[in-house]
PDB file of N, CA and C in Angstrom:
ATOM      1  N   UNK A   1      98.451  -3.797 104.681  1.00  0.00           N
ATOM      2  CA  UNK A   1      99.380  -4.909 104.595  1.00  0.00           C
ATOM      3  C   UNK A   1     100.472  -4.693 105.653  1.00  0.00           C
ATOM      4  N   UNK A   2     100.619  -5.785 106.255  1.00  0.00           N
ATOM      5  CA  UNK A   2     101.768  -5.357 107.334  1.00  0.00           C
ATOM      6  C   UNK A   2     103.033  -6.104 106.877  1.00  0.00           C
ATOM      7  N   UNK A   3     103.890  -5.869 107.672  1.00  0.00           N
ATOM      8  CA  UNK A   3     105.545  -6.067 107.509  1.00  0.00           C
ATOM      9  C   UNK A   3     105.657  -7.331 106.951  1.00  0.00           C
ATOM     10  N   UNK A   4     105.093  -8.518 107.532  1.00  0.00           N
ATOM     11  CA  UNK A   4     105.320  -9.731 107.331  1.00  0.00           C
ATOM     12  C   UNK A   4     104.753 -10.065 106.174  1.00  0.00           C
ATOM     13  N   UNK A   5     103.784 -10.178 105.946  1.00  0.00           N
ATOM     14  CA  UNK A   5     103.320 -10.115 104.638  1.00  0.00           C
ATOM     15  C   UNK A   5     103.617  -9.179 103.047  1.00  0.00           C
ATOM     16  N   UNK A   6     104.383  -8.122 103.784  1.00  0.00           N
ATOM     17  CA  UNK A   6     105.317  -7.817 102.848  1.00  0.00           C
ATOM     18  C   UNK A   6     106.702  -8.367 102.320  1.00  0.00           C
ATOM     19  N   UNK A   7     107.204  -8.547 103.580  1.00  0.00           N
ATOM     20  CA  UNK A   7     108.593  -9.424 102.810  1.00  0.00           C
ATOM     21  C   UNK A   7     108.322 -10.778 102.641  1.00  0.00           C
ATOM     22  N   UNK A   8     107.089 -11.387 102.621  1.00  0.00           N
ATOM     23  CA  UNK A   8     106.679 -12.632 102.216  1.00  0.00           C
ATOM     24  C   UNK A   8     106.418 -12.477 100.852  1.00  0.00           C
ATOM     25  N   UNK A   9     105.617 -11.316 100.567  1.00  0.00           N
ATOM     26  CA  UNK A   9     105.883 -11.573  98.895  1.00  0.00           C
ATOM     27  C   UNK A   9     106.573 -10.580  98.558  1.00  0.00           C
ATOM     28  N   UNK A  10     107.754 -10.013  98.797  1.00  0.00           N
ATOM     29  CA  UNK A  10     108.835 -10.151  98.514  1.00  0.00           C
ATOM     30  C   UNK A  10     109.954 -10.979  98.332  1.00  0.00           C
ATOM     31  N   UNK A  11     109.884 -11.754  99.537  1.00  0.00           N
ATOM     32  CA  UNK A  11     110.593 -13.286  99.016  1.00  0.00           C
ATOM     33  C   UNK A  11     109.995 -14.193  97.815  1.00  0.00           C
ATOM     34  N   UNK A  12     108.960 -13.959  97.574  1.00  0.00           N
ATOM     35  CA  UNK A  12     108.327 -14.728  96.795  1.00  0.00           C
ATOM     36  C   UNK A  12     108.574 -14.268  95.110  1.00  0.00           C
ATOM     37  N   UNK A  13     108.758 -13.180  95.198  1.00  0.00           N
ATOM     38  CA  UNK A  13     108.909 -12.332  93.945  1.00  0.00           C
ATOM     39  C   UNK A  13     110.418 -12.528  93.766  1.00  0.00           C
ATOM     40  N   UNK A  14     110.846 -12.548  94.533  1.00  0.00           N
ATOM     41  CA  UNK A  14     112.879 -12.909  94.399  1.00  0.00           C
ATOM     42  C   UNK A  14     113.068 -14.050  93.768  1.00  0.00           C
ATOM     43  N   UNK A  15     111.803 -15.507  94.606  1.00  0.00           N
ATOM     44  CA  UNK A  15     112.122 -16.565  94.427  1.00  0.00           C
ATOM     45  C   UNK A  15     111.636 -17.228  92.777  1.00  0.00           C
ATOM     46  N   UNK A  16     110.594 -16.216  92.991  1.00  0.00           N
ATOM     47  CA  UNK A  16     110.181 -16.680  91.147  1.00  0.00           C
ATOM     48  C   UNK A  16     111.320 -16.265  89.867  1.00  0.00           C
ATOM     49  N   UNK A  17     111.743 -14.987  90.755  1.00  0.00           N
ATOM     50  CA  UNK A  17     112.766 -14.063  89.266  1.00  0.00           C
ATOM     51  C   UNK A  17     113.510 -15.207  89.326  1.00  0.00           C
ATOM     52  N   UNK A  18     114.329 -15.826  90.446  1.00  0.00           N
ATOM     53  CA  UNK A  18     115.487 -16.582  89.881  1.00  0.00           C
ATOM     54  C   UNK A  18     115.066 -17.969  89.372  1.00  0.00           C
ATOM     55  N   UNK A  19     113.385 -18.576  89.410  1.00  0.00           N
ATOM     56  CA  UNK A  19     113.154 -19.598  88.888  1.00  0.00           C
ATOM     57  C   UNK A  19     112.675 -19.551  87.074  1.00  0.00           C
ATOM     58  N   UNK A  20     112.593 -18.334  87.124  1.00  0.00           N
ATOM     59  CA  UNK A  20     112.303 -17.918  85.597  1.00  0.00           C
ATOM     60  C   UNK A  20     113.792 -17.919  84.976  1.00  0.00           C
ATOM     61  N   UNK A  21     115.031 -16.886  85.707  1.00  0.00           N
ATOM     62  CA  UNK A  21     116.020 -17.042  85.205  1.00  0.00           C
ATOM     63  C   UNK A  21     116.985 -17.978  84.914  1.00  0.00           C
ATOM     64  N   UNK A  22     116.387 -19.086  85.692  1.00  0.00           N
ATOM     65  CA  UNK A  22     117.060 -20.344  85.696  1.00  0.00           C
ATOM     66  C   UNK A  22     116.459 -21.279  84.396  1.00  0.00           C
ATOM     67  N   UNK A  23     115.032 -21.014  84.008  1.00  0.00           N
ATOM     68  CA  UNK A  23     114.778 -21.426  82.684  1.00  0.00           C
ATOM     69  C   UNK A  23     114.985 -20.900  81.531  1.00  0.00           C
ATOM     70  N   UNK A  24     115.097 -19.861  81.503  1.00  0.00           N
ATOM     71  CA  UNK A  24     115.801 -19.398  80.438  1.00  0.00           C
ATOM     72  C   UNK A  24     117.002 -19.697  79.705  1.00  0.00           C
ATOM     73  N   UNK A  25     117.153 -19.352  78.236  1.00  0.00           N
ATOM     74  CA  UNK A  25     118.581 -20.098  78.128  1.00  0.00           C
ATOM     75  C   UNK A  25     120.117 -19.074  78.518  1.00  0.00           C
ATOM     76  N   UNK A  26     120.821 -19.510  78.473  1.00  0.00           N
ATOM     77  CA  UNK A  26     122.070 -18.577  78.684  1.00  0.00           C
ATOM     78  C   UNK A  26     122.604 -17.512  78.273  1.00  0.00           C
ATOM     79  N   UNK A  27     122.610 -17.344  76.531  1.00  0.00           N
ATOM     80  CA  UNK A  27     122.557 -16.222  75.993  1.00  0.00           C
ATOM     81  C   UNK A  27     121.336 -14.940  76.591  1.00  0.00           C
ATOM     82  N   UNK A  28     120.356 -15.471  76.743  1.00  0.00           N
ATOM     83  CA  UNK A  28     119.361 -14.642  77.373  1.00  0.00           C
ATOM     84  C   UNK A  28     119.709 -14.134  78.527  1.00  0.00           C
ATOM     85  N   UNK A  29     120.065 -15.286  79.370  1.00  0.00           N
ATOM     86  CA  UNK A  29     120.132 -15.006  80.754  1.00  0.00           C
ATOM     87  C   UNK A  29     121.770 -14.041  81.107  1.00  0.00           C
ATOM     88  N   UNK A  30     122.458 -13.979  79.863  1.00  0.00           N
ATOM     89  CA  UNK A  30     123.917 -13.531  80.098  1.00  0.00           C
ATOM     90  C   UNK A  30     123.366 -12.176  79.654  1.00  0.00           C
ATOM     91  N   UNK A  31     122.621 -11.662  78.300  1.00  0.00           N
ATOM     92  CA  UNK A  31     122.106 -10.566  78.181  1.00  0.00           C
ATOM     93  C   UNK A  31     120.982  -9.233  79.204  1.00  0.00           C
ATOM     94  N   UNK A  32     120.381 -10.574  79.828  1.00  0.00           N
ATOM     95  CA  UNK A  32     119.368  -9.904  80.954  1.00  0.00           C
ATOM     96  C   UNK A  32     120.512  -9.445  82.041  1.00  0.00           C
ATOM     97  N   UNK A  33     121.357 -10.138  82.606  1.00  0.00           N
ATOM     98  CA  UNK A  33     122.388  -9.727  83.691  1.00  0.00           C
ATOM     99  C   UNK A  33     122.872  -8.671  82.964  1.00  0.00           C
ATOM    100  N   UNK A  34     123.533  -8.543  81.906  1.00  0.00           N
ATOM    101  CA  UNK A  34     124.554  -7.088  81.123  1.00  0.00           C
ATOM    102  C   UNK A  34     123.538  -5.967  81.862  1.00  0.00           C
ATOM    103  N   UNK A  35     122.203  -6.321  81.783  1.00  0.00           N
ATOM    104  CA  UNK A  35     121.529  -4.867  81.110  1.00  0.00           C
ATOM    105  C   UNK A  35     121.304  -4.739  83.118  1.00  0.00           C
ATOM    106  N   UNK A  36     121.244  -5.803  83.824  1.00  0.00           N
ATOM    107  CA  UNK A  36     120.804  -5.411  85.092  1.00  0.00           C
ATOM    108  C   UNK A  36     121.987  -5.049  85.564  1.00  0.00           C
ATOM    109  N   UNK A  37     123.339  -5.680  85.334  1.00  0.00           N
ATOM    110  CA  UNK A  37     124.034  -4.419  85.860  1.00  0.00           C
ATOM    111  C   UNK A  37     124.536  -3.202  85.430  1.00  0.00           C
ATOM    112  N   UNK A  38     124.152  -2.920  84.396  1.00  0.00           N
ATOM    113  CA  UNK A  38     124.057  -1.567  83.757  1.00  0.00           C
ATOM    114  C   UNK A  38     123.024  -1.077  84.516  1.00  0.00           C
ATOM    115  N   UNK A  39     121.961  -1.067  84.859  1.00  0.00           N
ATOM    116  CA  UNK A  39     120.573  -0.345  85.390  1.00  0.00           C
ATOM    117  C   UNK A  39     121.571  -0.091  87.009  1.00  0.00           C
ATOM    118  N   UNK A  40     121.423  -1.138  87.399  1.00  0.00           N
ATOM    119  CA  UNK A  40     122.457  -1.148  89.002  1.00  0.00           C
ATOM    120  C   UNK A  40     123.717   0.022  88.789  1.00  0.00           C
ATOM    121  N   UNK A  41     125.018   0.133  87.732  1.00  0.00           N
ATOM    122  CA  UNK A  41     125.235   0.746  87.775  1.00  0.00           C
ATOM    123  C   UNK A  41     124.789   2.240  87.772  1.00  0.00           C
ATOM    124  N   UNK A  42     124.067   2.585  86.877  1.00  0.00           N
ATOM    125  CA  UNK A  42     123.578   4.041  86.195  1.00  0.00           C
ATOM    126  C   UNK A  42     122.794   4.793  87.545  1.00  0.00           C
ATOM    127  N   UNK A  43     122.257   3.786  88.270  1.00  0.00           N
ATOM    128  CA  UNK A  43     121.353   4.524  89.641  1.00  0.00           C
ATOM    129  C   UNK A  43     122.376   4.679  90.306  1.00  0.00           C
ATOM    130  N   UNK A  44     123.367   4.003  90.772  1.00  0.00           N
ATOM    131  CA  UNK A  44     124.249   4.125  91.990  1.00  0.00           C
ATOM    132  C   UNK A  44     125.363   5.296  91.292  1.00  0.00           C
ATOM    133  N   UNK A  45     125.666   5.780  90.052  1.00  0.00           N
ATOM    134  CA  UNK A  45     126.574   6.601  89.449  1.00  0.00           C
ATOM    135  C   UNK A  45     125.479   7.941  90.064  1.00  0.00           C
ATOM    136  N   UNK A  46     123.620   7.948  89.397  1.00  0.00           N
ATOM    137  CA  UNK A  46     123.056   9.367  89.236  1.00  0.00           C
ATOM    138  C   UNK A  46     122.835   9.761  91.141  1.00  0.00           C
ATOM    139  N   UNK A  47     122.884   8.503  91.949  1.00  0.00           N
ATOM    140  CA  UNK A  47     122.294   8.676  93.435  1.00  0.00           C
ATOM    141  C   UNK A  47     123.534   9.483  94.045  1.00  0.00           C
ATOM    142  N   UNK A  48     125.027   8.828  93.481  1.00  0.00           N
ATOM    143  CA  UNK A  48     126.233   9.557  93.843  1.00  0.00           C
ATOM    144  C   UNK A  48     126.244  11.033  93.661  1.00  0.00           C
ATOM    145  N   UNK A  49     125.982  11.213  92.252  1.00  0.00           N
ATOM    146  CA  UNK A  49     125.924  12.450  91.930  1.00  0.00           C
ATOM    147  C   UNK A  49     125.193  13.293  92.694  1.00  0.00           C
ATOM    148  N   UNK A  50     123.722  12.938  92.455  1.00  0.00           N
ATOM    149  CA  UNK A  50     122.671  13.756  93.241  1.00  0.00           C
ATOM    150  C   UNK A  50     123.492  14.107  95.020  1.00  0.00           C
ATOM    151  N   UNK A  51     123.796  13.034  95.401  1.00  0.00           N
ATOM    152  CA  UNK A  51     124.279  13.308  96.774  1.00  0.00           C
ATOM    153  C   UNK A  51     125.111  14.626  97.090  1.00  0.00           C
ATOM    154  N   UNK A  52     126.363  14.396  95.905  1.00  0.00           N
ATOM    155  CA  UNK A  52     127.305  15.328  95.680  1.00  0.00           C
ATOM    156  C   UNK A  52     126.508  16.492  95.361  1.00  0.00           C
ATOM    157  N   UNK A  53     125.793  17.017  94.434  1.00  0.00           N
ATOM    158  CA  UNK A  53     125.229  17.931  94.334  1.00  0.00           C
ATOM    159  C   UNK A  53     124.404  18.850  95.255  1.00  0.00           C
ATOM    160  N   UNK A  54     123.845  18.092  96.076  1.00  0.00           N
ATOM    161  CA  UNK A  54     123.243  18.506  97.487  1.00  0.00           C
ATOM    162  C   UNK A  54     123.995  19.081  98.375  1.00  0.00           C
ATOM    163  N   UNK A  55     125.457  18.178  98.583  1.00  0.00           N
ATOM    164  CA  UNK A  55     126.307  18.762  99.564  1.00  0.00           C
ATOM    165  C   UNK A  55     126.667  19.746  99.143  1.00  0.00           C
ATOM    166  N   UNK A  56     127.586  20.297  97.814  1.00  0.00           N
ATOM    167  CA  UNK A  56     127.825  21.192  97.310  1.00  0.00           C
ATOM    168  C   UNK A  56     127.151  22.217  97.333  1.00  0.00           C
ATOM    169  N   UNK A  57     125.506  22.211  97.057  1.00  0.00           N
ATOM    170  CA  UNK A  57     125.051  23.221  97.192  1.00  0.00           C
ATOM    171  C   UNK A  57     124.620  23.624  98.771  1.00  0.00           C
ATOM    172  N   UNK A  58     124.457  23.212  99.277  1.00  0.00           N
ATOM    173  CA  UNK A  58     124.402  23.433 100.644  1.00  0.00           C
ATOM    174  C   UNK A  58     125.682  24.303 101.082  1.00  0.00           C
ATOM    175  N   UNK A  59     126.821  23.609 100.834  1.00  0.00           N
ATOM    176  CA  UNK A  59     127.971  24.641 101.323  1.00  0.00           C
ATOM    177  C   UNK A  59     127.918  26.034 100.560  1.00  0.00           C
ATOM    178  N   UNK A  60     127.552  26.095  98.917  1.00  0.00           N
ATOM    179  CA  UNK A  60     127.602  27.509  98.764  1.00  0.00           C
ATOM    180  C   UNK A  60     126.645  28.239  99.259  1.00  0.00           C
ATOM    181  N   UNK A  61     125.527  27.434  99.835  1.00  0.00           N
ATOM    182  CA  UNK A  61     124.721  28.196 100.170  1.00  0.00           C
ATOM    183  C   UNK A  61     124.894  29.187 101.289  1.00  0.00           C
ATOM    184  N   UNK A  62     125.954  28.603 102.238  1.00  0.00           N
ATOM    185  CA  UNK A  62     126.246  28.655 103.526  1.00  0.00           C
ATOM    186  C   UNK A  62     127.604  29.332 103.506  1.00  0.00           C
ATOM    187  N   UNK A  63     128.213  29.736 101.981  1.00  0.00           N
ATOM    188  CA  UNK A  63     129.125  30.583 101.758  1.00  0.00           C
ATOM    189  C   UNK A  63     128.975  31.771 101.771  1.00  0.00           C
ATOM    190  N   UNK A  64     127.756  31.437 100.646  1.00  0.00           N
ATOM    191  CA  UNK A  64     126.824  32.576 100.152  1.00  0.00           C
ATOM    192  C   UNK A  64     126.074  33.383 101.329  1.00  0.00           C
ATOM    193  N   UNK A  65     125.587  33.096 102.384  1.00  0.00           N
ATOM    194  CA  UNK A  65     125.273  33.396 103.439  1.00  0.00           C
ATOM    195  C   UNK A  65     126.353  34.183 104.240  1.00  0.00           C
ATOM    196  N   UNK A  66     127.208  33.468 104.638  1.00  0.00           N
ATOM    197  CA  UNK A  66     128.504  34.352 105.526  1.00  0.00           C
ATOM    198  C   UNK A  66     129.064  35.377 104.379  1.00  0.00           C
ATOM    199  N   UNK A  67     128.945  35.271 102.897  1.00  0.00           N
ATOM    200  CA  UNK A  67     129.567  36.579 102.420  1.00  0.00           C
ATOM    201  C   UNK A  67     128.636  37.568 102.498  1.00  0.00           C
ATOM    202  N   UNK A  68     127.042  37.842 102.343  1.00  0.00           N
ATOM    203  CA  UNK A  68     126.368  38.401 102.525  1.00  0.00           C
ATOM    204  C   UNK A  68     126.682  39.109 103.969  1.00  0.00           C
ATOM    205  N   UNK A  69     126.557  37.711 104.979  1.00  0.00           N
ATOM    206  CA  UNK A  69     126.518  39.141 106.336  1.00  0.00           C
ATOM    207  C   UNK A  69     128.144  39.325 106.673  1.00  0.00           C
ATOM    208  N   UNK A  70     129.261  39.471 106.219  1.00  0.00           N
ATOM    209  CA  UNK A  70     130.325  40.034 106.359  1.00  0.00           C
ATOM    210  C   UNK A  70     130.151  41.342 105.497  1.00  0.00           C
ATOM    211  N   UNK A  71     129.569  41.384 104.379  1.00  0.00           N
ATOM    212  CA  UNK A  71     129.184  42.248 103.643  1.00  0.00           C
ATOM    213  C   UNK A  71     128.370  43.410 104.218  1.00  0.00           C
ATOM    214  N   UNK A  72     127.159  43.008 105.035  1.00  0.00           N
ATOM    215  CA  UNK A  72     126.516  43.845 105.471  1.00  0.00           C
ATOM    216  C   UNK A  72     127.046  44.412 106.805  1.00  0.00           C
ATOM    217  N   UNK A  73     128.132  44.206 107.496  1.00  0.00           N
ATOM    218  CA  UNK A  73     128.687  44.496 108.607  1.00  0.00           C
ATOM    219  C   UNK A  73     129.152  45.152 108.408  1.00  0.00           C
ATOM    220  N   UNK A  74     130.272  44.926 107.285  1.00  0.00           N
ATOM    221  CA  UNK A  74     131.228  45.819 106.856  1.00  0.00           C
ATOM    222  C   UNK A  74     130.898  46.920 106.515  1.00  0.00           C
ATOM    223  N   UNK A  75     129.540  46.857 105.401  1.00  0.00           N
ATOM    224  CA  UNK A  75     129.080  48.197 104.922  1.00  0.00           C
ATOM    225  C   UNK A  75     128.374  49.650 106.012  1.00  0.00           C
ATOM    226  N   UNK A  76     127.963  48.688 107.213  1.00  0.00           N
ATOM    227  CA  UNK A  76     127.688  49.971 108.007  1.00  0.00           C
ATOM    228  C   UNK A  76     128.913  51.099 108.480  1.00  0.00           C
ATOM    229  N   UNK A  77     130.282  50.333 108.135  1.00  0.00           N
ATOM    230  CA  UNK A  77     131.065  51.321 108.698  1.00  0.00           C
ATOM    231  C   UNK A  77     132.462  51.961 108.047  1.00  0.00           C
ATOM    232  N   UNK A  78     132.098  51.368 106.832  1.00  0.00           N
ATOM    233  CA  UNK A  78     133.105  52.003 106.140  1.00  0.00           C
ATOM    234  C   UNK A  78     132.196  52.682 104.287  1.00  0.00           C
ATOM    235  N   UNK A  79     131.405  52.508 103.969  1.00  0.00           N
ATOM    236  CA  UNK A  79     131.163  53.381 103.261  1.00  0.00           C
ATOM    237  C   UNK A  79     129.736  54.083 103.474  1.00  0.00           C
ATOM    238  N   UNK A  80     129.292  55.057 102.770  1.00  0.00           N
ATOM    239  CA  UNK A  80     128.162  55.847 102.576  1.00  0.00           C
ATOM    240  C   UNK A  80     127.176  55.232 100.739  1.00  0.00           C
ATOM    241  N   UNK A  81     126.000  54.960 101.949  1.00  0.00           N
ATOM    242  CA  UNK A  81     125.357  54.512 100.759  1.00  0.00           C
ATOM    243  C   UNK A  81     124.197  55.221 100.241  1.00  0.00           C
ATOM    244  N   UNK A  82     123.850  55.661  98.854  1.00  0.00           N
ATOM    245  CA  UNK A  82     122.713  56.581  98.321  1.00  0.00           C
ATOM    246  C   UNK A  82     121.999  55.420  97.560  1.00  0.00           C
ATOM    247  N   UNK A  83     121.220  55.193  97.951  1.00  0.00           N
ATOM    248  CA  UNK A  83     120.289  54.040  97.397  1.00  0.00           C
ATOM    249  C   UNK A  83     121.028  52.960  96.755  1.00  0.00           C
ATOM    250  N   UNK A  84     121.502  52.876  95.094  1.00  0.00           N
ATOM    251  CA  UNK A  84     122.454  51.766  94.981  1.00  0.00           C
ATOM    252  C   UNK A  84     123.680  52.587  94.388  1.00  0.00           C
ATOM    253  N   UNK A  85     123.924  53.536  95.286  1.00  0.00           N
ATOM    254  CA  UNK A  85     125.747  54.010  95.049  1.00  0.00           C
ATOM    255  C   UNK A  85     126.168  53.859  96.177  1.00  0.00           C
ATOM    256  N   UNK A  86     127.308  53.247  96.028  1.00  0.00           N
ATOM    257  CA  UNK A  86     128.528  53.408  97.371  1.00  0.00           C
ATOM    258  C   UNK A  86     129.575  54.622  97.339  1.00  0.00           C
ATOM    259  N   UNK A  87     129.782  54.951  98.227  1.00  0.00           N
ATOM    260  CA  UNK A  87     130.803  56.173  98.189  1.00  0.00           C
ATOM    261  C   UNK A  87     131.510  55.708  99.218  1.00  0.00           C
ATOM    262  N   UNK A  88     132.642  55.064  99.295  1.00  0.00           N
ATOM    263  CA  UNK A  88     133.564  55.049 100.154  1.00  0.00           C
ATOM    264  C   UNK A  88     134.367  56.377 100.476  1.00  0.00           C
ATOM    265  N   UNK A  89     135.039  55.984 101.963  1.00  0.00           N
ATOM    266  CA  UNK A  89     135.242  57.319 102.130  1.00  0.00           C
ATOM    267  C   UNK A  89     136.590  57.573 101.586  1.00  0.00           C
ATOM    268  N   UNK A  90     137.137  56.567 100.965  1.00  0.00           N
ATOM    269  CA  UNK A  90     138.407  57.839  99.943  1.00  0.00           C
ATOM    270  C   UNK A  90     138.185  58.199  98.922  1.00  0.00           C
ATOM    271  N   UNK A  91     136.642  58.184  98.368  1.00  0.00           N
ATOM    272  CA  UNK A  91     136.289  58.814  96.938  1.00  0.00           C
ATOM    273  C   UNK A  91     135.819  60.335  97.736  1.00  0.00           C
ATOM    274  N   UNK A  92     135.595  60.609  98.823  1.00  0.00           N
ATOM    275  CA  UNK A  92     135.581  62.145  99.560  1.00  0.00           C
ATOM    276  C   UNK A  92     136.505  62.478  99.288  1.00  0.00           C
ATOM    277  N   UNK A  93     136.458  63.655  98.646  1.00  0.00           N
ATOM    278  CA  UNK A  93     137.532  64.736  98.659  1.00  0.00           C
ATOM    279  C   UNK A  93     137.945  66.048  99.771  1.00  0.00           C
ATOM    280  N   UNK A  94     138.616  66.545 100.214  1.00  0.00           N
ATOM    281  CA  UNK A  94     139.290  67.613 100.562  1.00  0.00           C
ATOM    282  C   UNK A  94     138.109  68.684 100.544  1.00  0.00           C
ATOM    283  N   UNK A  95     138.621  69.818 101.016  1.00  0.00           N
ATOM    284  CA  UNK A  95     138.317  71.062 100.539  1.00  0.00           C
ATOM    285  C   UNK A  95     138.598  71.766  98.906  1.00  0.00           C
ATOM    286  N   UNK A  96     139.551  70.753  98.308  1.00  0.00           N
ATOM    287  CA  UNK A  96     140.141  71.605  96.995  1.00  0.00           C
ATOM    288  C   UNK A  96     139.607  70.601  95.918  1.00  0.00           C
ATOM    289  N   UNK A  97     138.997  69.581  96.580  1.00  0.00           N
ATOM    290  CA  UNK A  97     138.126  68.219  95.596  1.00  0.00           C
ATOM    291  C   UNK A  97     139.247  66.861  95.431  1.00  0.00           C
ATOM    292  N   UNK A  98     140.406  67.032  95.843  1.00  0.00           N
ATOM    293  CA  UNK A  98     141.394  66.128  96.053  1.00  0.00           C
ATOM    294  C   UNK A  98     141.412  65.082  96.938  1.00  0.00           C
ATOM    295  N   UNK A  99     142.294  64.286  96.821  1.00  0.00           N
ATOM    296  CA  UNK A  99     141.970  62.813  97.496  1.00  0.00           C
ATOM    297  C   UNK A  99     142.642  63.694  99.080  1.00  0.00           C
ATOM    298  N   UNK A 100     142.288  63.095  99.990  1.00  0.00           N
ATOM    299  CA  UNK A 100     141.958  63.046 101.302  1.00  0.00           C
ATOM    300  C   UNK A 100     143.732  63.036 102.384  1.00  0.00           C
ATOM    301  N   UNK A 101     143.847  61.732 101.425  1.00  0.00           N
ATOM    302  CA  UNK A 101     145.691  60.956 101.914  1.00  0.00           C
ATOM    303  C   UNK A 101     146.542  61.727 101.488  1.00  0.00           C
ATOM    304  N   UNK A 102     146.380  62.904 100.884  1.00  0.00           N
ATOM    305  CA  UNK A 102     147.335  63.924 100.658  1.00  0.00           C
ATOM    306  C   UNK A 102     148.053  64.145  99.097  1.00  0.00           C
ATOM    307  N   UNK A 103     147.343  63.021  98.314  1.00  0.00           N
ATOM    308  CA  UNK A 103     148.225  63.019  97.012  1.00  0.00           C
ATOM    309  C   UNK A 103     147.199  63.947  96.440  1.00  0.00           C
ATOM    310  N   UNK A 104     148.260  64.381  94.997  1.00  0.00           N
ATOM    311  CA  UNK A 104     147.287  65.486  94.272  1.00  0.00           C
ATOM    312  C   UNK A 104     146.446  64.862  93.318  1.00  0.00           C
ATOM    313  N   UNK A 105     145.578  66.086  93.037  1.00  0.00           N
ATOM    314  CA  UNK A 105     144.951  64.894  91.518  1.00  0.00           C
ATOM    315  C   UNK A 105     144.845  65.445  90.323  1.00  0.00           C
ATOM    316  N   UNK A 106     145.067  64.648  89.961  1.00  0.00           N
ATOM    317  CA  UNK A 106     145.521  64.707  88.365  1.00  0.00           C
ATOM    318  C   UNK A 106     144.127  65.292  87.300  1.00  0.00           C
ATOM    319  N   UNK A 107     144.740  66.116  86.378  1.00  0.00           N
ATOM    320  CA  UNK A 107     143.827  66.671  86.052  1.00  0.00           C
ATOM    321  C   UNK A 107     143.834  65.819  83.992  1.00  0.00           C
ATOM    322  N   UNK A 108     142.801  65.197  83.745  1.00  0.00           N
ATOM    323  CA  UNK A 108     143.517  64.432  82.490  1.00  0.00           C
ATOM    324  C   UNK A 108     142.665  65.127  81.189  1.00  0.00           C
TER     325      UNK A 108
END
């Protein structure tokens, strides 16, 4: 089916809805409109949403991404890692097992 013949009966399908709605009586026809713009609303409220939701996740994704590799940059040069322990280097102690910066440590 090509283009033209599509919006031909598409026009045609437009032109019948409003010749049906025009026979109908009013109460009907005031009830059928409530509910079509309720339907009209509820898609254009969930399409908003969905949109929003996409963008949103996209940016954490792309948060989530730059904290990872600031993370992994960082970690090559400031701590020591044993499989999943970190040892930063002011948990190294001294020669006497004491913190490094010169304070003493407390014995509790």
């Amino acid at each position: 089916m090509n283009a033209e013949k599509l919006l031909a009966a598409l026009g045609l399908a437009v032109c019948l809805a409003l010749l049906l709605r025009m026979a109908i009586g009013r109460r009907r026809r005031a009830r059928i409109d409530a509910r079509l713009a309720h339907v009209i609303q509820t898609l254009t409220v969930r399409t908003r949403a969905l949109w929003r939701q996409r963008r949103l996740h996209g940016e954490a994704a792309r948060e989530a991404d730059a904290l990872i590799r600031r993370a992994r940059h960082k970690r090559g040069r400031s701590a020591d890692r044993d499989g999943n322990v970190v040892r930063p280097p002011s948990f190294t102690g001294g020669r006497d097992g004491g913190a490094t910066d010169g304070r003493e440590r407390k014995d509790h």
